[in-house]
Structures are given as structure tokens and as C-alpha cells.
Protein backbone atom coordinates (compact mmCIF):
# COMPACT_ATOMS: atom_id res chain seq x y z
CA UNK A 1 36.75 23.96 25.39
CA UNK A 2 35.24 20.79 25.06
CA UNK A 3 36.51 19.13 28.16
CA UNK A 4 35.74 22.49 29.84
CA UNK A 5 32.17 21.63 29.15
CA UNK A 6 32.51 17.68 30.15
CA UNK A 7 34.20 19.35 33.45
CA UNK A 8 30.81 21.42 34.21
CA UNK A 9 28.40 18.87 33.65
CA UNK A 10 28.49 17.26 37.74
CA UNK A 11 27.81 20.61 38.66
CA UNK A 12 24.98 21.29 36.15
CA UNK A 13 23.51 18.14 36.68
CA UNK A 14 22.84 18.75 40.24
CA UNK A 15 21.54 21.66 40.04
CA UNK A 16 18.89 19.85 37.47
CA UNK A 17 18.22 17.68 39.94
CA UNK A 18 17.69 20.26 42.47
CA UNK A 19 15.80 22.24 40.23
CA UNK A 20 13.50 19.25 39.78
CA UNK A 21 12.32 18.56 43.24
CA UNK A 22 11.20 22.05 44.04
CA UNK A 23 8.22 21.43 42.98
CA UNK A 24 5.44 22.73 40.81
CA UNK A 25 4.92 26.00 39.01
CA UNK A 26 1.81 27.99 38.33
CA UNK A 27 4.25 30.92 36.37
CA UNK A 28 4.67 30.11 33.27
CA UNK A 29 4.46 30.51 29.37
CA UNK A 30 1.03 29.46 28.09
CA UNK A 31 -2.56 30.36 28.14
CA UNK A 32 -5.47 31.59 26.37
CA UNK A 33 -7.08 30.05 22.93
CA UNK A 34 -5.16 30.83 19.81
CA UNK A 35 -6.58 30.79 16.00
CA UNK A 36 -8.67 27.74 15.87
CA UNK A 37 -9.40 27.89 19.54
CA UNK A 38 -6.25 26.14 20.19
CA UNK A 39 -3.97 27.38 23.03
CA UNK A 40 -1.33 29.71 22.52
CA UNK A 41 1.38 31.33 24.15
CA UNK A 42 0.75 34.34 26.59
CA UNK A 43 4.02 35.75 26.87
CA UNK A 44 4.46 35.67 30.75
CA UNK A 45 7.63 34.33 30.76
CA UNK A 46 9.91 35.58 33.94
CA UNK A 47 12.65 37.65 33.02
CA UNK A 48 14.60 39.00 36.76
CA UNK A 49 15.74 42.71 36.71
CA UNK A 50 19.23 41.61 37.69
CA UNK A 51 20.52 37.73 37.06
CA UNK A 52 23.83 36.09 38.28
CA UNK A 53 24.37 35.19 34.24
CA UNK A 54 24.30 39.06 33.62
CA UNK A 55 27.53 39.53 34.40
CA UNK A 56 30.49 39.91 32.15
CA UNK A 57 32.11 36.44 33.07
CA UNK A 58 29.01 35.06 30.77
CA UNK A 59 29.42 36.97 28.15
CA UNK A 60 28.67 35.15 25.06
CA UNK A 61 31.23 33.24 23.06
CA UNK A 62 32.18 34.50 19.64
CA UNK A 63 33.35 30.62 18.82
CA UNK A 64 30.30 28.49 19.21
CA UNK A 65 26.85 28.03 17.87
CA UNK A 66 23.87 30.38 18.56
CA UNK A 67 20.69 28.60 19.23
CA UNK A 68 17.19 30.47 19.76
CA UNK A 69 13.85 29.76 21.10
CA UNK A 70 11.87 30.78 17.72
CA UNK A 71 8.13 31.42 18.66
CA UNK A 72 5.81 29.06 16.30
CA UNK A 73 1.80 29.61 17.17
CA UNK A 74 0.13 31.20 13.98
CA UNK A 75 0.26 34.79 15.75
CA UNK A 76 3.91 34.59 15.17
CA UNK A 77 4.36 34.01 11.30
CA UNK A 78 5.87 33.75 9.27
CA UNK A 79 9.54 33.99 11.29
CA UNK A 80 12.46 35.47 10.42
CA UNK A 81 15.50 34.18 9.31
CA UNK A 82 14.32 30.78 9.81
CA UNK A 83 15.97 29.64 6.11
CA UNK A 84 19.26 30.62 7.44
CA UNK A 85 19.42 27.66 10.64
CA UNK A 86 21.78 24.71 9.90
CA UNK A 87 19.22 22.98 12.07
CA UNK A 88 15.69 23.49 12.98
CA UNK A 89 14.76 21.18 15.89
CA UNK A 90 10.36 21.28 16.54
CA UNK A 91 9.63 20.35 20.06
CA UNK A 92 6.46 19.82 21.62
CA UNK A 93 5.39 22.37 24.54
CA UNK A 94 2.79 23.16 26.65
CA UNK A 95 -1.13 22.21 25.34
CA UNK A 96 0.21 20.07 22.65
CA UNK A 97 1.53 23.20 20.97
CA UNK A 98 5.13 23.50 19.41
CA UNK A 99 8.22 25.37 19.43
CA UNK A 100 11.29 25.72 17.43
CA UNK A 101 15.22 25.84 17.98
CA UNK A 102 17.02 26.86 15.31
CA UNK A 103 20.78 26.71 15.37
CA UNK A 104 23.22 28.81 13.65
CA UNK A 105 26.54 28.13 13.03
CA UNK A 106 27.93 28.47 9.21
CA UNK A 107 26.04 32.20 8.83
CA UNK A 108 24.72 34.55 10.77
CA UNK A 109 21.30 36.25 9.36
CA UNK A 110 20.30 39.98 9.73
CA UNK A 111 17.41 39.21 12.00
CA UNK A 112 16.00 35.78 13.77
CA UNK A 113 12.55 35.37 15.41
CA UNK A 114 10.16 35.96 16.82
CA UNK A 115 12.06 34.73 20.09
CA UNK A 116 10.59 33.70 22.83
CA UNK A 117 10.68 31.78 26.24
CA UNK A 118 13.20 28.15 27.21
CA UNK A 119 12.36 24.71 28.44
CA UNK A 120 13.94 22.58 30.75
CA UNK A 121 14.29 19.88 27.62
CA UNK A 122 16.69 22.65 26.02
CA UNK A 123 19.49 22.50 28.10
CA UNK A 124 19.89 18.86 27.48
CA UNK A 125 19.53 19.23 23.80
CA UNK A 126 22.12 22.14 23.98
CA UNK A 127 24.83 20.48 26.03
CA UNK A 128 26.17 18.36 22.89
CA UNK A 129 27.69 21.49 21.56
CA UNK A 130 30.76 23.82 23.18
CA UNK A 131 29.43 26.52 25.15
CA UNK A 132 26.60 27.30 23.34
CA UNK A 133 24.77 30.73 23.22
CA UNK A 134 21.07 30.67 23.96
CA UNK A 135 18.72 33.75 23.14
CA UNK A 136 15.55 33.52 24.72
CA UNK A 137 13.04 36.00 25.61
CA UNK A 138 12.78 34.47 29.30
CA UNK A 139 12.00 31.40 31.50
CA UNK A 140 9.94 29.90 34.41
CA UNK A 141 10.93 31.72 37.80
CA UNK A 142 12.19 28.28 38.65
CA UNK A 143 13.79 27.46 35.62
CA UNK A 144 16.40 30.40 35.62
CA UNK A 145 18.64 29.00 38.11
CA UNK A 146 19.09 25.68 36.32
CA UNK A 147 19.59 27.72 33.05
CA UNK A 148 22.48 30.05 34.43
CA UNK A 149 24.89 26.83 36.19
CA UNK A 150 23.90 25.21 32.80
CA UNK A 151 27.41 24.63 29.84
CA UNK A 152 26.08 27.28 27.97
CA UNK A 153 25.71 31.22 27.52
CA UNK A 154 22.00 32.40 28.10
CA UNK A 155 21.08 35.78 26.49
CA UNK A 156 18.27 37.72 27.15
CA UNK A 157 17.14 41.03 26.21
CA UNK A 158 18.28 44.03 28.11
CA UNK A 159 21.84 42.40 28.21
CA UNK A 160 22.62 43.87 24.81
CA UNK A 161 20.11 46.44 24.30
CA UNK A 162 21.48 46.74 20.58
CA UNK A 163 20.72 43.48 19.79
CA UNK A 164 17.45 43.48 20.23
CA UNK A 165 14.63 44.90 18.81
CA UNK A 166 10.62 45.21 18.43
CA UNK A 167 8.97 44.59 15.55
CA UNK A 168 6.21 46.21 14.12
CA UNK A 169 4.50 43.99 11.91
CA UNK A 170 3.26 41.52 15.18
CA UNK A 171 1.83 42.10 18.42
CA UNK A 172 3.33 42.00 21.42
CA UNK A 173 4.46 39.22 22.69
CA UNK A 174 4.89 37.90 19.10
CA UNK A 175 7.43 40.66 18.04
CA UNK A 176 10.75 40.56 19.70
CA UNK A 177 13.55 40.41 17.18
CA UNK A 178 17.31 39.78 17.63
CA UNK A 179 20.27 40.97 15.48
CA UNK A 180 22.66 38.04 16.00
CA UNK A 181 25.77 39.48 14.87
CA UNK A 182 25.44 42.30 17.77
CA UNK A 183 25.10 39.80 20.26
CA UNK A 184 28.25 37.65 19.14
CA UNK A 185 29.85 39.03 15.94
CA UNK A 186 30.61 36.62 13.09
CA UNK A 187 29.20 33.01 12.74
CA UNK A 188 32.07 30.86 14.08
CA UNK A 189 31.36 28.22 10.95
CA UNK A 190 30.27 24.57 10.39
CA UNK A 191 32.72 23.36 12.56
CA UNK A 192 31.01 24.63 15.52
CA UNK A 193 28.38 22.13 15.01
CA UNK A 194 29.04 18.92 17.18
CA UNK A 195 25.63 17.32 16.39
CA UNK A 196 27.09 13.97 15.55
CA UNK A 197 25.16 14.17 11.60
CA UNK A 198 27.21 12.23 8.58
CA UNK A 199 26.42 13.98 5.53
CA UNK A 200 27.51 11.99 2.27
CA UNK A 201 25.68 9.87 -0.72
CA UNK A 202 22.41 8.59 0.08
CA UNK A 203 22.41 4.31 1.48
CA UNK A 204 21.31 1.64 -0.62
CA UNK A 205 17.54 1.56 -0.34
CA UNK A 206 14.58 3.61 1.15
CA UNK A 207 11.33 3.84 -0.04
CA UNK A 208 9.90 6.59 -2.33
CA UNK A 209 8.03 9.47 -0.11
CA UNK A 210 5.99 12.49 -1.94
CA UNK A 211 5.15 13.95 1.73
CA UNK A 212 5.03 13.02 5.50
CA UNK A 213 3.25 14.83 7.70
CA UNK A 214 4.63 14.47 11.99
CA UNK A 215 1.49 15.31 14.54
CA UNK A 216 1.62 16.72 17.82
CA UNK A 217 -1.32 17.41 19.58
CA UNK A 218 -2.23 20.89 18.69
CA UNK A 219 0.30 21.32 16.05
CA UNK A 220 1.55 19.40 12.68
CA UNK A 221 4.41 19.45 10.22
CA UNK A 222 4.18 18.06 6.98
CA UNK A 223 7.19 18.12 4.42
CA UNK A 224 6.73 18.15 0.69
CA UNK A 225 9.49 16.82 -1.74
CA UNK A 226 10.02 19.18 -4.13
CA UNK A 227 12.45 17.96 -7.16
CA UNK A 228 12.64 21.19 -8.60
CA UNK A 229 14.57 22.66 -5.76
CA UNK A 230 15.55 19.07 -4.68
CA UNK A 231 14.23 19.95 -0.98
CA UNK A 232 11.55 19.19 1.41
CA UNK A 233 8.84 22.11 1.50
CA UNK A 234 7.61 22.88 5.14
CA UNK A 235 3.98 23.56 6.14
CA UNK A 236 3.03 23.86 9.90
CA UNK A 237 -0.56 23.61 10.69
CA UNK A 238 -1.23 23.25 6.96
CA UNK A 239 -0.27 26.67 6.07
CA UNK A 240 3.04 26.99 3.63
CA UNK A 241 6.13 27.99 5.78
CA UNK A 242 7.70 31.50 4.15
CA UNK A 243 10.33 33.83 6.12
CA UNK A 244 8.92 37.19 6.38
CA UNK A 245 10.68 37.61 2.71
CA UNK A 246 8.67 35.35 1.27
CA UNK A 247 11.51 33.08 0.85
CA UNK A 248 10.17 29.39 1.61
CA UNK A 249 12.19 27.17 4.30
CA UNK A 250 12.88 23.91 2.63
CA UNK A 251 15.83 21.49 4.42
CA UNK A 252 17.28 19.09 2.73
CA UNK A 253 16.89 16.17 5.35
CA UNK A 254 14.44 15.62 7.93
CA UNK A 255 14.49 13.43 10.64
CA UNK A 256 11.70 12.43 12.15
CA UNK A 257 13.22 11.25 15.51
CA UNK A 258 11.01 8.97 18.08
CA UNK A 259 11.88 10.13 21.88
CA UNK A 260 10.24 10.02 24.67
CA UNK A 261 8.34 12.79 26.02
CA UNK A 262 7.27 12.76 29.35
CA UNK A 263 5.88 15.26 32.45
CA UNK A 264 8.07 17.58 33.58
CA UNK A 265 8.32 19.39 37.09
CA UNK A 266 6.70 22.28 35.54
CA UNK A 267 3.26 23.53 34.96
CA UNK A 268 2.06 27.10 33.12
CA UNK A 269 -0.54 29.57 34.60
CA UNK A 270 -3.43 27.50 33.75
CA UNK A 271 -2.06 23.93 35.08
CA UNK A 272 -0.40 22.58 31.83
CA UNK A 273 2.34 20.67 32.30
CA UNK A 274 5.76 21.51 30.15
CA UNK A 275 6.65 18.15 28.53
CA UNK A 276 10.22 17.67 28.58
CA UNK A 277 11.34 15.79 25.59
CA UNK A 278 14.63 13.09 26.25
CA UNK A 279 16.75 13.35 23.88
CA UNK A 280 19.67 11.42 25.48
CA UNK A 281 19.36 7.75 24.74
CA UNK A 282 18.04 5.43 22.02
CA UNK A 283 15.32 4.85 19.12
CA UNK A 284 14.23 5.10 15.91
CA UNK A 285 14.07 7.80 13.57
CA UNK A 286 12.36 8.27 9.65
CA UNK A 287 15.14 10.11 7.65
CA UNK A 288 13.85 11.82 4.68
CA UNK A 289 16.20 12.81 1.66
CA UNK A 290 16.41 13.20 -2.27
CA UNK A 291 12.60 12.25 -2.41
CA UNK A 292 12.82 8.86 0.03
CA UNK A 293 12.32 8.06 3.58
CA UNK A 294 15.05 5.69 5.39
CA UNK A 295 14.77 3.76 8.40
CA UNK A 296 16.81 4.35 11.18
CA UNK A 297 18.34 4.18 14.37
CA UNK A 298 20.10 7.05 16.67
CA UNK A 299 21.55 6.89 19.79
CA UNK A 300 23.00 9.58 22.36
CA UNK A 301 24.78 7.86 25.04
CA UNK A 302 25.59 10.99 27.12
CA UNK A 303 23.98 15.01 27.00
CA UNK A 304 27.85 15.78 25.59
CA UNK A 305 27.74 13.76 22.78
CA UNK A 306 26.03 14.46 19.46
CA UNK A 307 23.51 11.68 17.85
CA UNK A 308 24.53 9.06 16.10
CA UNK A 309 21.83 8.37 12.98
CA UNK A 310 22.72 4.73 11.72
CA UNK A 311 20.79 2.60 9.32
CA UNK A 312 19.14 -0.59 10.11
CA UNK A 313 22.46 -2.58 9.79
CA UNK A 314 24.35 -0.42 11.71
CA UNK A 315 25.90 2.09 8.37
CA UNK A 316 26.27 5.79 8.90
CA UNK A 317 23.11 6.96 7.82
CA UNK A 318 24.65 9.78 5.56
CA UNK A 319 22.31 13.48 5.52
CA UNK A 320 22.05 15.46 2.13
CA UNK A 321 24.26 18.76 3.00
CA UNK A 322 22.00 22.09 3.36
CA UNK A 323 19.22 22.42 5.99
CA UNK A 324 18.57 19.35 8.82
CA UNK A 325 14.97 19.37 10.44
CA UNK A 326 14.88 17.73 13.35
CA UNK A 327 11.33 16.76 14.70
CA UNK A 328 11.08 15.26 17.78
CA UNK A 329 7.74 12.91 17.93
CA UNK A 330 6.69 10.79 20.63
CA UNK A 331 7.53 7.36 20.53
């Protein structure tokens, strides 16, 4: 399966680059002012009555990870089934705003979301595991085609009307739910996870960290060490981050992971360009476990391959097991 996925990535990767010269779009996923008179999302994200993709040769696969585009402007918390991700990765979108992956591969949870819309940044992010399954609530009109010859199986709503619902407790377009195991039956397990992370002891050294806050321009994160539960509390925009339970979301690492993030190709309904965030190549990263923040490197020499987290002389820099944040800042 993997080499299956190494085979596709010539094709994929010109289509990216076709995908890229088209040109500009004025369709897209943000607009308006949000709480705070920030921007938020509008919701117009293009979703095609009939797609190449919908077809049952891309049907989604039972044996890899399930990753999905988790709505994060105030309108849409607090999410659901958020505390169940083996990762959480926070990108920054249009207006400065931010957006969540989260990835799920040991156990499913009843319910995940609020879904909503992909980036062009996603499909590189995605191509370091095996056929992935994306759920997303839609895309850029130009987008699409890149995201259907892309490694991975995209999901959208109508597909499998069962797994899908709207909730009640949000408005629209804030409340659309999925069920993953009606999409793709049981988790397929740890295993499933190629991300490259070393989990193990903590290295020698670090420095002692209460709480670190990571700023994008309209949105911030700031994790909390809590020894009593011996994780890192989450608060976006300074408000606590619960699941719709009440349960709180607390990893057990973050990495705070410097990447560049530059202009994209495309734009939303008001102008805004959609940053795309690289997360192929090299850097530095702030890991944060057991109470302390570590220094280190990563690298990701091809989309394919997971990232390599190494301290400063060159040691596996070992995660505590349970929840990994991933927040991708700009270097």
C-alpha cells in the first residue's frame, strides 16, 4: 500500500502544479466579521452535484487513518470528539484565522466536528500516511480536481448520507456532524499512523514551562501544564477548550513547529488569500512535555515521509504517549 502511494505521487504532483497556474479564485471559504469583529468562515465552500471521486473505486479504506477538517472560529465550539484525535494539527487559514485536522487512527469516536471545508496545504500534510481518508464539508471550485488525483480518499457529505448529520445545537454552517464509523467501520489502530513521532522517556534537559501561548493573526493557542492530569490544557482565543461533553482536550506533547507559510494560488470571496503552510522540509520546533519545553529540529525530506523531531544534537526527540498537538507557526 505504501509503494502504491509513492507510485501516485508523479501523477498527483502534476496535477498540483497544474492546479496552481490556473489562476486566482474569488469562490471560496471566508467572509464576514466573526465575534470580536474578526473574520470568520461563511460556509461557501463548493461541493459539485456529481464528482469523479464519487464513485465506488474511491471508496474509503477501512485500513488507514481518518483525518477531518474540524471547523475552529468561536461560532463553532466547543467541537466534538476533538479529545479522541491521536493528533490535532492547527493551521493558519484565510484572515489570519485557524483551522484544525484532527487524525484518528487508534479509536474511532461517536461523532467528530463541526467539519468543514480543505486547503491546498492538506494534501501535502496528508500524503505521509497510506491512503488516507479525508472528510470535509467541501473545497474551492478549483481545488477539487487536485483533491480527487490526490493519494488519498476524499469524503464528502451526500456520499454516505448515514454518516452524516446536522446538528442542532449550532447554526448552519457551523453544524455538520460526521459518524466516523459509518463512513469506514472500525479504527484501523496506531499502526496506521506513519507520522514519523518517537514516543519514549523524556531527553536530558529542557527548561521548565508553566504555559506557552502560539499566535496567529486572528487566532491564538495557549497550553497550560497541568500536573494533576500530567497534560497540557488547551485554550484557543483565551477561552478553555471543552468537547461538547464538557470533557477538556489536553495532549500530552505539543509541538510548536516553525514552517513556512506563504501565498497560495487561491483567494476567498472577499480577496483573502489561502496561505498554504510547507510542511515538507526543515526547521525548528518547541516540544512541550511533562511540564518542559525542548528545543528541536524536524525535517521532512519528501510529502511521503513522516517528520523526523530530533534534539539539538541530533537524538530522537522522544513524545510522551497520549495526544500530539501539532501547531504550525510561521517561521
Amino acid at each position: 500500500m505504501r509503494e502504491m502511494a509513492r507510485a501516485r505521487r508523479g501523477a498527483w504532483t502534476a496535477a498540483l502544479l497544474a492546479g496552481a497556474v490556473a489562476g486566482s479564485l474569488m469562490t471560496g471559504c471566508t467572509a464576514g466579521s466573526g465575534k470580536g469583529g474578526g473574520p470568520t468562515d461563511d460556509g461557501r465552500a463548493r461541493v459539485p452535484s456529481a464528482r469523479p471521486s464519487d464513485s465506488a473505486s474511491a471508496t474509503a479504506s477501512a485500513g488507514s487513518v481518518l483525518a477531518v477538517k474540524i471547523d475552529n472560529v468561536a461560532a463553532a465550539r466547543p467541537q466534538t470528539g476533538l479529545d479522541a484525535a491521536d493528533v490535532v494539527y492547527a493551521e493558519q487559514v484565510e484572515g489570519g484565522l485557524s483551522r484544525l485536522m484532527a487524525v484518528f487512527a487508534s479509536t474511532f469516536p461517536q461523532a467528530v466536528g463541526p467539519v468543514r471545508s480543505a486547503r491546498e496545504s492538506d494534501l501535502e500534510l496528508l500524503r505521509q500516511f497510506d491512503e488516507p481518508t479525508l472528510a470535509f464539508s467541501g473545497a474551492q471550485r478549483k481545488l477539487l480536481p487536485l483533491i480527487d488525483k490526490a493519494p488519498l480518499h476524499p469524503q464528502l457529505p451526500g456520499k454516505v448520507p448515514d454518516a452524516w448529520y446536522r446538528g442542532n445545537d449550532k447554526a448552519a454552517p457551523h453544524n455538520l456532524y460526521l459518524r466516523p464509523r459509518r463512513l469506514v467501520g472500525d479504527a484501523p489502530g496506531a499502526a496506521a499512523l506513519s507520522t514519523g513521532f518517537h514516543f519514549g522517556p523524556a531527553p536530558a534537559g529542557g527548561t521548565a514551562q508553566a504555559s506557552r501561548t502560539v499566535r496567529f493573526p486572528s487566532a491564538r493557542f495557549t497550553f497550560t501544564w497541568s500536573a494533576e492530569r500530567e497534560r497540557w490544557t488547551v485554550a484557543m482565543d483565551g477561552t478553555p477548550t471543552v468537547t461538547t461533553e464538557g470533557r477538556p482536550v489536553a495532549p500530552a506533547t505539543v509541538v510548536v513547529q516553525y514552517v513556512k507559510v506563504r501565498k497560495s494560488e487561491y483567494h476567498d470571496v472577499l480577496g483573502n488569500n489561502s496561505p498554504y503552510t510547507e510542511s515538507v522540509g526543515t526547521g525548528t520546533a518547541t516540544v512541550l512535555r511533562d511540564g518542559r519545553a525542548y528545543d528541536a529540529d524536524w525535517k521532512r525530506s519528501d510529502a511521503s515521509d513522516g517528520t523526523e523531531f530530533t534534539t539539538r544534537d541530533g537524538a530522537p526527540m522522544n513524545f510522551a504517549r497520549g495526544q500530539v498537538w501539532v501547531v504550525f507557526a510561521k517561521a
